[in-house]
PDB file of N, CA and C in Angstrom:
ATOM      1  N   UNK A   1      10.193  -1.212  -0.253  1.00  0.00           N
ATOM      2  CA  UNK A   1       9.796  -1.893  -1.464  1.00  0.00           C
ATOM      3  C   UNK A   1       8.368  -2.414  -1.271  1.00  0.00           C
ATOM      4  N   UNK A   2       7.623  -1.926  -2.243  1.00  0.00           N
ATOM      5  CA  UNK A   2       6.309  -2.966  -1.848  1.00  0.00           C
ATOM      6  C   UNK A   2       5.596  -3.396  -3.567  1.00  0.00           C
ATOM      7  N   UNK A   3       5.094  -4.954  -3.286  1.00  0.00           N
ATOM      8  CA  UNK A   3       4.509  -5.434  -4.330  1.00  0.00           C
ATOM      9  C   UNK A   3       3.149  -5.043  -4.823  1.00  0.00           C
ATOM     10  N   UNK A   4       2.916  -4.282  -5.896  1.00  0.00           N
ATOM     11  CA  UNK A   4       1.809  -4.065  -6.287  1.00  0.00           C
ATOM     12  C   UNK A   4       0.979  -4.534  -6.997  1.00  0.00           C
ATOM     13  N   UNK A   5      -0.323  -4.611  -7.149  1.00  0.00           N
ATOM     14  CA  UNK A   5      -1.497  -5.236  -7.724  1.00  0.00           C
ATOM     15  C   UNK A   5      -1.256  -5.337  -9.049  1.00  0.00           C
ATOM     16  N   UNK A   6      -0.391  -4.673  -9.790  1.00  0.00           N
ATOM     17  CA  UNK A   6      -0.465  -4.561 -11.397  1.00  0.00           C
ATOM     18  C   UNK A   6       1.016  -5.630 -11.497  1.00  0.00           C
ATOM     19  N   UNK A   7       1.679  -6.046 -10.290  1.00  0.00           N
ATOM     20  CA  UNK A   7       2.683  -7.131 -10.475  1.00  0.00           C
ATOM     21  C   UNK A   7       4.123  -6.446 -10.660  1.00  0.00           C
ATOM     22  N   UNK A   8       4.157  -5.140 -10.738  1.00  0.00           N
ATOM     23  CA  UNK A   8       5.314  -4.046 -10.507  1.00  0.00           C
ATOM     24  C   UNK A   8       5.822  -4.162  -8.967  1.00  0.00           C
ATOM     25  N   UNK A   9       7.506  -4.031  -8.792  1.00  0.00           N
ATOM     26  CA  UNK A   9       7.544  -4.036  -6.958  1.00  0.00           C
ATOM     27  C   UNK A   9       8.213  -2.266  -7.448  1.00  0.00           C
ATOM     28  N   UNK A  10       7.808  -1.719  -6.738  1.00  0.00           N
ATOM     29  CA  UNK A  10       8.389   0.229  -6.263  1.00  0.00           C
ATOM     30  C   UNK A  10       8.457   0.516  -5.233  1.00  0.00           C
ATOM     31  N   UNK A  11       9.834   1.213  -5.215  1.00  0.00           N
ATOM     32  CA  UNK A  11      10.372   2.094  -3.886  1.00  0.00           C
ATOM     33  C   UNK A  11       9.554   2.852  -3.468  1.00  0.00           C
ATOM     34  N   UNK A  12       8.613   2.918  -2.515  1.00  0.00           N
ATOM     35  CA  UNK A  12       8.033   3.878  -1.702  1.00  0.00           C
ATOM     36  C   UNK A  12       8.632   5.133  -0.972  1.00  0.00           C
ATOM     37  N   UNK A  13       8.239   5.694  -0.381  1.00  0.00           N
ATOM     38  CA  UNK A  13       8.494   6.659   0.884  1.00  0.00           C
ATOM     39  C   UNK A  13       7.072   7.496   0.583  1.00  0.00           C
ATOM     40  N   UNK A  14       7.416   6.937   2.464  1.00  0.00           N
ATOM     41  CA  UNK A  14       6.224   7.515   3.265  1.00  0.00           C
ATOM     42  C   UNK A  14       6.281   9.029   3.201  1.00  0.00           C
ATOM     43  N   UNK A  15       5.255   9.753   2.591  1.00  0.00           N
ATOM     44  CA  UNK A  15       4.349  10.642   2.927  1.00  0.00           C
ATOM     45  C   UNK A  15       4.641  12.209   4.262  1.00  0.00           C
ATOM     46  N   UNK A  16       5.042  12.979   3.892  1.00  0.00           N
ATOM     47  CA  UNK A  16       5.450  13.724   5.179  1.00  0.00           C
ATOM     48  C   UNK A  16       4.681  13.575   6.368  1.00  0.00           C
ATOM     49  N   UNK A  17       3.252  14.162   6.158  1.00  0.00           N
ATOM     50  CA  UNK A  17       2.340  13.915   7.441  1.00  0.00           C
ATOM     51  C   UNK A  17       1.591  12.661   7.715  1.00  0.00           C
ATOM     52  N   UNK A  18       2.529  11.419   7.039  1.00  0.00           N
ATOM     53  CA  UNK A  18       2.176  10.055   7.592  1.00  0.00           C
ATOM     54  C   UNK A  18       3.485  10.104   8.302  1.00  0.00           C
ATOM     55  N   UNK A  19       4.477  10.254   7.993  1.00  0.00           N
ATOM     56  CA  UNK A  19       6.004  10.005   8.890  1.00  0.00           C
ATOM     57  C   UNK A  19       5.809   9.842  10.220  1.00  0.00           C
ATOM     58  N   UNK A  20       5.249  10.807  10.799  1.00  0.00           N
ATOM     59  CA  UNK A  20       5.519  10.522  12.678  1.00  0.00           C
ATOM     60  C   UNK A  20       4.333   9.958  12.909  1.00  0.00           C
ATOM     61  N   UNK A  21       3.141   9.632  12.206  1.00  0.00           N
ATOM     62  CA  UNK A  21       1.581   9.440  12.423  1.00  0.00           C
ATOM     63  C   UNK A  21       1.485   8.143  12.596  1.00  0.00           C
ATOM     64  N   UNK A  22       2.190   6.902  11.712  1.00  0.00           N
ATOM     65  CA  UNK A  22       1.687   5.751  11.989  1.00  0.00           C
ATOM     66  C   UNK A  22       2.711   4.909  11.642  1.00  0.00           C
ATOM     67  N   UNK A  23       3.678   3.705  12.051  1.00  0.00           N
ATOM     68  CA  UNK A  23       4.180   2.899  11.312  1.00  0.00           C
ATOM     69  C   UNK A  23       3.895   2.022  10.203  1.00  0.00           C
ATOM     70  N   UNK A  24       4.954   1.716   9.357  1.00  0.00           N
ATOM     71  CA  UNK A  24       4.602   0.861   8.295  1.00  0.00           C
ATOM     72  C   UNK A  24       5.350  -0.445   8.534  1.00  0.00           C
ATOM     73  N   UNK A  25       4.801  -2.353   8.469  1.00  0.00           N
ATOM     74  CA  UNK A  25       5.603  -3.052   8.783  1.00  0.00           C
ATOM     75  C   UNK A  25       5.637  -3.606   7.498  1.00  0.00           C
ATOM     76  N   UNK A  26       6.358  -4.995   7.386  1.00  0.00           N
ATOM     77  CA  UNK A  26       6.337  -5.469   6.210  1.00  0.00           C
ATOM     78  C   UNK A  26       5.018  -6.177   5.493  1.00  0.00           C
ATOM     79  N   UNK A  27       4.335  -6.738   6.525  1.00  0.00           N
ATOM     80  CA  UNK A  27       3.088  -7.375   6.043  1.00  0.00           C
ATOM     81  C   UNK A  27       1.656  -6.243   5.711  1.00  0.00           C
ATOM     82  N   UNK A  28       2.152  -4.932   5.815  1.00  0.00           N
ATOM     83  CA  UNK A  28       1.014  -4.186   6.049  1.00  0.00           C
ATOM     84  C   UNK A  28       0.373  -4.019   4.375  1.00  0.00           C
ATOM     85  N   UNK A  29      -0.896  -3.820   4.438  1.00  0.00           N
ATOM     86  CA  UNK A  29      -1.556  -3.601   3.236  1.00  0.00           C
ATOM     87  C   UNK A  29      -2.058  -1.674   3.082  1.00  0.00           C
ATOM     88  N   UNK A  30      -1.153  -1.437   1.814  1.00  0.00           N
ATOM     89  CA  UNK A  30      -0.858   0.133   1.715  1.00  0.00           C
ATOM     90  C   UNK A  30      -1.236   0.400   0.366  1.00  0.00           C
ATOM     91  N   UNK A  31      -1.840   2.042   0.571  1.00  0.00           N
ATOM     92  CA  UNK A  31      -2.250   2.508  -0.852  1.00  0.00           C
ATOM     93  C   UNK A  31      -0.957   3.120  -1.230  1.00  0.00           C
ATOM     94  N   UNK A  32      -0.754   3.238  -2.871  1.00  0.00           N
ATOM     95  CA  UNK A  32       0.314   3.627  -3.411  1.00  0.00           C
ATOM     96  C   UNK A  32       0.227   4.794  -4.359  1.00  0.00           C
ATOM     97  N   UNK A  33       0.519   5.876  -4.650  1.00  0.00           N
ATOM     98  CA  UNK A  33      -0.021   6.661  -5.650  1.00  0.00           C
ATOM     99  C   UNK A  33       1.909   6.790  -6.589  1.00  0.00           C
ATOM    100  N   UNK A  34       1.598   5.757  -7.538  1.00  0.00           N
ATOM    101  CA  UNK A  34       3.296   6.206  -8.895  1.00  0.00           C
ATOM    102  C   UNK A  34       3.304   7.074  -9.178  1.00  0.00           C
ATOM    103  N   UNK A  35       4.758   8.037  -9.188  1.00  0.00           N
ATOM    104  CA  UNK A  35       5.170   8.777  -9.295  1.00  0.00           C
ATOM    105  C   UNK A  35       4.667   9.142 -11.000  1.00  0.00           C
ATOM    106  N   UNK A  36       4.476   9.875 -11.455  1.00  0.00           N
ATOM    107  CA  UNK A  36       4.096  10.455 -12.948  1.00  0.00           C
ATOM    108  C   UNK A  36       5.532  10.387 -13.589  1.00  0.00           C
ATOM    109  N   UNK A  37       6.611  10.459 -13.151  1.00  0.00           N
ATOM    110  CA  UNK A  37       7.597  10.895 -14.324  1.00  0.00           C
ATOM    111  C   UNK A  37       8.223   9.673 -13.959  1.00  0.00           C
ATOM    112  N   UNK A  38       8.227   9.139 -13.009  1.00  0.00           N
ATOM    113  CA  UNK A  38       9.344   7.773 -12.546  1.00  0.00           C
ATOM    114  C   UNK A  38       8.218   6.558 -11.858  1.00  0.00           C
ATOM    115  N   UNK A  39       8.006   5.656 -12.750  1.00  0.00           N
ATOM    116  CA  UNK A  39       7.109   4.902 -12.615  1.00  0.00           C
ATOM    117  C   UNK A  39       7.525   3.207 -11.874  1.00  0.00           C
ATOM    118  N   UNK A  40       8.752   3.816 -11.525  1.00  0.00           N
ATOM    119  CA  UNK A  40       9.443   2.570 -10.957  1.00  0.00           C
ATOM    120  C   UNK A  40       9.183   2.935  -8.879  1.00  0.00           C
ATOM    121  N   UNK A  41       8.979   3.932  -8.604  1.00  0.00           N
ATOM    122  CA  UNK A  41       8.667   4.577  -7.600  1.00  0.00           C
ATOM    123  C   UNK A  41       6.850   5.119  -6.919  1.00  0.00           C
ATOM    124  N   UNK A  42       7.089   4.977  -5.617  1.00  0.00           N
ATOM    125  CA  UNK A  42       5.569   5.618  -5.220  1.00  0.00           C
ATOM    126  C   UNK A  42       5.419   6.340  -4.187  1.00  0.00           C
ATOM    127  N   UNK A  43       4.370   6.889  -3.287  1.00  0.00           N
ATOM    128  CA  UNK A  43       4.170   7.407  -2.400  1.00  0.00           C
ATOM    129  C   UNK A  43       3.060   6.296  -1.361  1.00  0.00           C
ATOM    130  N   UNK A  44       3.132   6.704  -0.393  1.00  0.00           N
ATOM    131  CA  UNK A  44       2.306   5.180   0.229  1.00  0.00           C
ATOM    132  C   UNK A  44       1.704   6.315   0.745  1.00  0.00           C
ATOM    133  N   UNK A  45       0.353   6.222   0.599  1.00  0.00           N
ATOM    134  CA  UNK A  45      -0.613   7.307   0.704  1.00  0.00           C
ATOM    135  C   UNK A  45      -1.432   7.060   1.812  1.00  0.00           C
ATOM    136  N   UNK A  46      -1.673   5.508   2.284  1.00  0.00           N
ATOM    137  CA  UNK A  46      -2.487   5.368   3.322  1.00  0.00           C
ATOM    138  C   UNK A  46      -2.351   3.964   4.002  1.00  0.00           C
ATOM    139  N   UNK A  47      -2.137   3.299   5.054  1.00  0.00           N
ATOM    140  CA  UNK A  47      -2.085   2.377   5.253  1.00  0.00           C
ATOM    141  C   UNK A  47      -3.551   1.585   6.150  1.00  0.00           C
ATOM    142  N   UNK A  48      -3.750   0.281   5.639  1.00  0.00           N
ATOM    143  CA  UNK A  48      -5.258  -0.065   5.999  1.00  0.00           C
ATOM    144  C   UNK A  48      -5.029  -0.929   7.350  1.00  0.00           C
ATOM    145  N   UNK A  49      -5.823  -1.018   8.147  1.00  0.00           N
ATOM    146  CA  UNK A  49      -5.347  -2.238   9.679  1.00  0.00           C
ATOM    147  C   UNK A  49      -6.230  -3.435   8.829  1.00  0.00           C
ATOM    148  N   UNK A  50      -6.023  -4.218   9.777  1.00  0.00           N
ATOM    149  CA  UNK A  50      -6.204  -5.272   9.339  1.00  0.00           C
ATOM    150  C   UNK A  50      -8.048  -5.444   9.243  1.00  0.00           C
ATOM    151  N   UNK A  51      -8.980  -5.116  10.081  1.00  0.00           N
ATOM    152  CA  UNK A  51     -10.101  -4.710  10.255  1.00  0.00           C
ATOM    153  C   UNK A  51     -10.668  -4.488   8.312  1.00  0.00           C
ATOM    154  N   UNK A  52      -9.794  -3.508   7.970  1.00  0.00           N
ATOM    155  CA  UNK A  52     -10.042  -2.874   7.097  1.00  0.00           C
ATOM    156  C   UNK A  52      -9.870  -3.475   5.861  1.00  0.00           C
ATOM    157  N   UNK A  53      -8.549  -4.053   5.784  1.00  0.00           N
ATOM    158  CA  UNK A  53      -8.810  -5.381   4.841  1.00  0.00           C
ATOM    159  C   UNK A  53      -9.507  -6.542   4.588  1.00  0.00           C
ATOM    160  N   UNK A  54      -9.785  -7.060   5.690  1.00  0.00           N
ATOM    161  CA  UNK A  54     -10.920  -7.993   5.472  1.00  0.00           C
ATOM    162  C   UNK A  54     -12.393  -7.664   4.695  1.00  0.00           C
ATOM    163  N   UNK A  55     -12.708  -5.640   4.959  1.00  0.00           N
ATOM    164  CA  UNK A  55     -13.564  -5.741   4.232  1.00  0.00           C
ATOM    165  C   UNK A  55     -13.488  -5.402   2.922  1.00  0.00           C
ATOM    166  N   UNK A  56     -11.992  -5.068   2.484  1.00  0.00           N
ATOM    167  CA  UNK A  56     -11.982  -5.196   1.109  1.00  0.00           C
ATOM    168  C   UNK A  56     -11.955  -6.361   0.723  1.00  0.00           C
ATOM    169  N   UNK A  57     -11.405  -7.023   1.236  1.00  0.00           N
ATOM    170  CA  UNK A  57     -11.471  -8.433   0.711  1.00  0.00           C
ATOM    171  C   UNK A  57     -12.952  -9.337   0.404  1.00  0.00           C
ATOM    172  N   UNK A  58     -14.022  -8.667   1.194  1.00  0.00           N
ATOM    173  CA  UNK A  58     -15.054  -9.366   1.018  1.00  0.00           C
ATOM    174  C   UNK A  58     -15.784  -8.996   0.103  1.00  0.00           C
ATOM    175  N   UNK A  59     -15.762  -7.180   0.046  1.00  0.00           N
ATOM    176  CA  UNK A  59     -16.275  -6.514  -1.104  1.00  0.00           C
ATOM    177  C   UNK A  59     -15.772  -6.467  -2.510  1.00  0.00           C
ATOM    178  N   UNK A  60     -14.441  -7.565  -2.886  1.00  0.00           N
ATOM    179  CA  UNK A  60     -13.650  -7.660  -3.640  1.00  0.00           C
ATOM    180  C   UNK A  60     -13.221  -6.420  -4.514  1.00  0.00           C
ATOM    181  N   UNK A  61     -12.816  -5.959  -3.260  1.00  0.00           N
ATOM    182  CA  UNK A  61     -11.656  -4.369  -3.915  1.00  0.00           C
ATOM    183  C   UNK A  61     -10.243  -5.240  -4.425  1.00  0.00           C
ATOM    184  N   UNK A  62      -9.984  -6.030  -3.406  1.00  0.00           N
ATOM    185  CA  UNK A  62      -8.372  -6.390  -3.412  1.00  0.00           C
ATOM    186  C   UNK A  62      -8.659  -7.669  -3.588  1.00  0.00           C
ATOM    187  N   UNK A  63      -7.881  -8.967  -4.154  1.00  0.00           N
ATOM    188  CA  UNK A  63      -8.090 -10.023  -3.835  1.00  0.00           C
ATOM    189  C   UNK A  63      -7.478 -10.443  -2.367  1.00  0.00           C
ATOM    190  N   UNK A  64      -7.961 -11.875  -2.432  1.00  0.00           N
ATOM    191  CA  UNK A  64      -7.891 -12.207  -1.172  1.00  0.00           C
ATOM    192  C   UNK A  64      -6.307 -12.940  -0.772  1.00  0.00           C
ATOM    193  N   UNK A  65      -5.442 -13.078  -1.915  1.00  0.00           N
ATOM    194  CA  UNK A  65      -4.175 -13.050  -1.252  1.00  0.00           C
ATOM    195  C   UNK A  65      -3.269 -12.019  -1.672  1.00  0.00           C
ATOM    196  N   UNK A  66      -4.042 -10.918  -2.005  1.00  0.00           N
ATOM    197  CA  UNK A  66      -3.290  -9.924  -1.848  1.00  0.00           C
ATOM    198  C   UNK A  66      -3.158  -9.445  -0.250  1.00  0.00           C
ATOM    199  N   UNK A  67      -4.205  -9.465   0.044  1.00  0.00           N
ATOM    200  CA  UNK A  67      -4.416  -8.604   1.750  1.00  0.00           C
ATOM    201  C   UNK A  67      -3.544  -9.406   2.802  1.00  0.00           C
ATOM    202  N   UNK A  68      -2.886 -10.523   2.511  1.00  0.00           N
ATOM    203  CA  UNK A  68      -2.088 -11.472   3.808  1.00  0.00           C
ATOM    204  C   UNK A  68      -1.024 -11.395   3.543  1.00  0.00           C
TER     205      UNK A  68
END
């Protein structure tokens, strides 16, 4: 389940060639691409380290309590 920026929460699943590549935990900050026909659902397309959020956060991609 993860909470998204537009205030929607959707069932994810990871990505085939993310599966063995990287874990996902609960606090992690992840891109989502919704499903076109089922909009209650997504694909988690990329996950950011923490490094990486901070600089969205500064460049205000994401807000800043989204990323914690």
């Amino acid at each position: 389940m993860v909470q998204c920026t537009d205030g929607k929460v959707r069932l994810c699943r990871i990505r085939g060639k993310m599966k063995r590549r990287m874990w996902i935990r609960d606090s992690d900050t992840v891109l989502v691409a919704p499903w076109d026909f089922d909009n209650k659902k997504a694909d988690i397309v990329w996950r950011y380290i923490r490094a990486h959020v901070e600089w969205l956060e500064m460049n205000n991609y994401v807000p800043v309590s989204l990323g914690r």
